[in-house]
Protein backbone atom coordinates (compact mmCIF):
# COMPACT_ATOMS: atom_id res chain seq x y z
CA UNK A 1 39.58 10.62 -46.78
CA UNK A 2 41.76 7.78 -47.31
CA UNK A 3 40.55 6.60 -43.07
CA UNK A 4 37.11 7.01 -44.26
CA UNK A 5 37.73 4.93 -46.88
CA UNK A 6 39.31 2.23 -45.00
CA UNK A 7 36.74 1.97 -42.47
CA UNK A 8 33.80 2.34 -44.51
CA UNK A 9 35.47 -1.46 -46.35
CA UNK A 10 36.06 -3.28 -42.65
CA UNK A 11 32.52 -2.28 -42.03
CA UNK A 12 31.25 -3.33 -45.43
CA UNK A 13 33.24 -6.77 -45.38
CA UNK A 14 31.88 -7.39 -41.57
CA UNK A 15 28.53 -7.08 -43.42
CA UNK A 16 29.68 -9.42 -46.34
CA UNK A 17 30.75 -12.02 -43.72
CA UNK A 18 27.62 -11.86 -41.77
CA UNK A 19 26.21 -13.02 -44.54
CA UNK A 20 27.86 -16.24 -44.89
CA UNK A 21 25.61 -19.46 -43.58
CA UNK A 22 28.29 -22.27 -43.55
CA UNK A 23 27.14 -23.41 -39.90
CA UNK A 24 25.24 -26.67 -40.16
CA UNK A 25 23.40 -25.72 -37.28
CA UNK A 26 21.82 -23.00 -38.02
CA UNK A 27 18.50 -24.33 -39.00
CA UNK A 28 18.58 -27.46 -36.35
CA UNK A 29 14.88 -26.74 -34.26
CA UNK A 30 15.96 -27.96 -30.45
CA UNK A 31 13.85 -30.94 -29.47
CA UNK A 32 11.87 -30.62 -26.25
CA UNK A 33 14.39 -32.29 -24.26
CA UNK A 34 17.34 -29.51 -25.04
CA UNK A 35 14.84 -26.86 -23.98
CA UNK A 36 14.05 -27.89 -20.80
CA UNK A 37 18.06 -29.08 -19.59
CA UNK A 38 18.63 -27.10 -15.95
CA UNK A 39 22.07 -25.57 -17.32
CA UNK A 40 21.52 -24.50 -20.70
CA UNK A 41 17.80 -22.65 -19.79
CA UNK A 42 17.45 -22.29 -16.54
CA UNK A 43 13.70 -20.72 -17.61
CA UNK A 44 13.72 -17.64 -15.29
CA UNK A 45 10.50 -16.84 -14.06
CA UNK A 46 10.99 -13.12 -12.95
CA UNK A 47 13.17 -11.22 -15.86
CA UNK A 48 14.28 -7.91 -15.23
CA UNK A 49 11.79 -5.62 -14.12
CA UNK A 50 13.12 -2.81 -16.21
CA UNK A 51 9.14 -1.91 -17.15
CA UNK A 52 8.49 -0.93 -13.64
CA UNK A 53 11.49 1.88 -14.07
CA UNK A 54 11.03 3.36 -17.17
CA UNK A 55 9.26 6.65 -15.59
CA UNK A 56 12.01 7.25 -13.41
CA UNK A 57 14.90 6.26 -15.94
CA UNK A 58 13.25 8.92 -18.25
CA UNK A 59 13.12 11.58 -15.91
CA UNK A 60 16.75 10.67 -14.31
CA UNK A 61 17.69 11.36 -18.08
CA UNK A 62 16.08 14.60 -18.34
CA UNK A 63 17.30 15.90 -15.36
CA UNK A 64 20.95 15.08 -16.09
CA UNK A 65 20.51 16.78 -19.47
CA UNK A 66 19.14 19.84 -17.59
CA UNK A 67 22.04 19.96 -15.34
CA UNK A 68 24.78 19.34 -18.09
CA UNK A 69 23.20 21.77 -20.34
CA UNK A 70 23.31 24.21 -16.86
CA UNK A 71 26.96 23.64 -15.89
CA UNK A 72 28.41 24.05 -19.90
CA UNK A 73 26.43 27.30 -20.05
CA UNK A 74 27.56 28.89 -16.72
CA UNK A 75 31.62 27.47 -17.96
């Protein structure tokens, strides 16, 4: 009990601290000039085409739980 307690407060205080807004930057809007700067946003055209894979992550995942489920029951 007495863990549950103690991590249940470093949770709640990482929470409390989150909260704080003592950076002055926080509301500063980048000017035009920042956004376009080679080093800081390189702008990549072509993100990562996880969409394409979805379909075949999904099934991957299915599978494995199939097999898993498989190799505890025969154990």
């Amino acid at each position: 009990m007495r863990k549950l307690i103690i991590t249940f407060s470093i949770v709640l205080s990482g929470f409390a601290f989150a909260q704080s807004s003592d950076n002055p930057y926080i509301y500063d809007e980048p000017s035009a000039e920042e956004q376009d700067v080679f080093p800081s946003n390189p702008g990549d055209p072509n993100p990562a085409p996880v969409d394409q894979y979805i379909p075949f992550l999904l099934l991957t995942a299915i599978g494995m739980v199939v097999v898993f489920a498989r190799n505890r029951k025969a154990a």
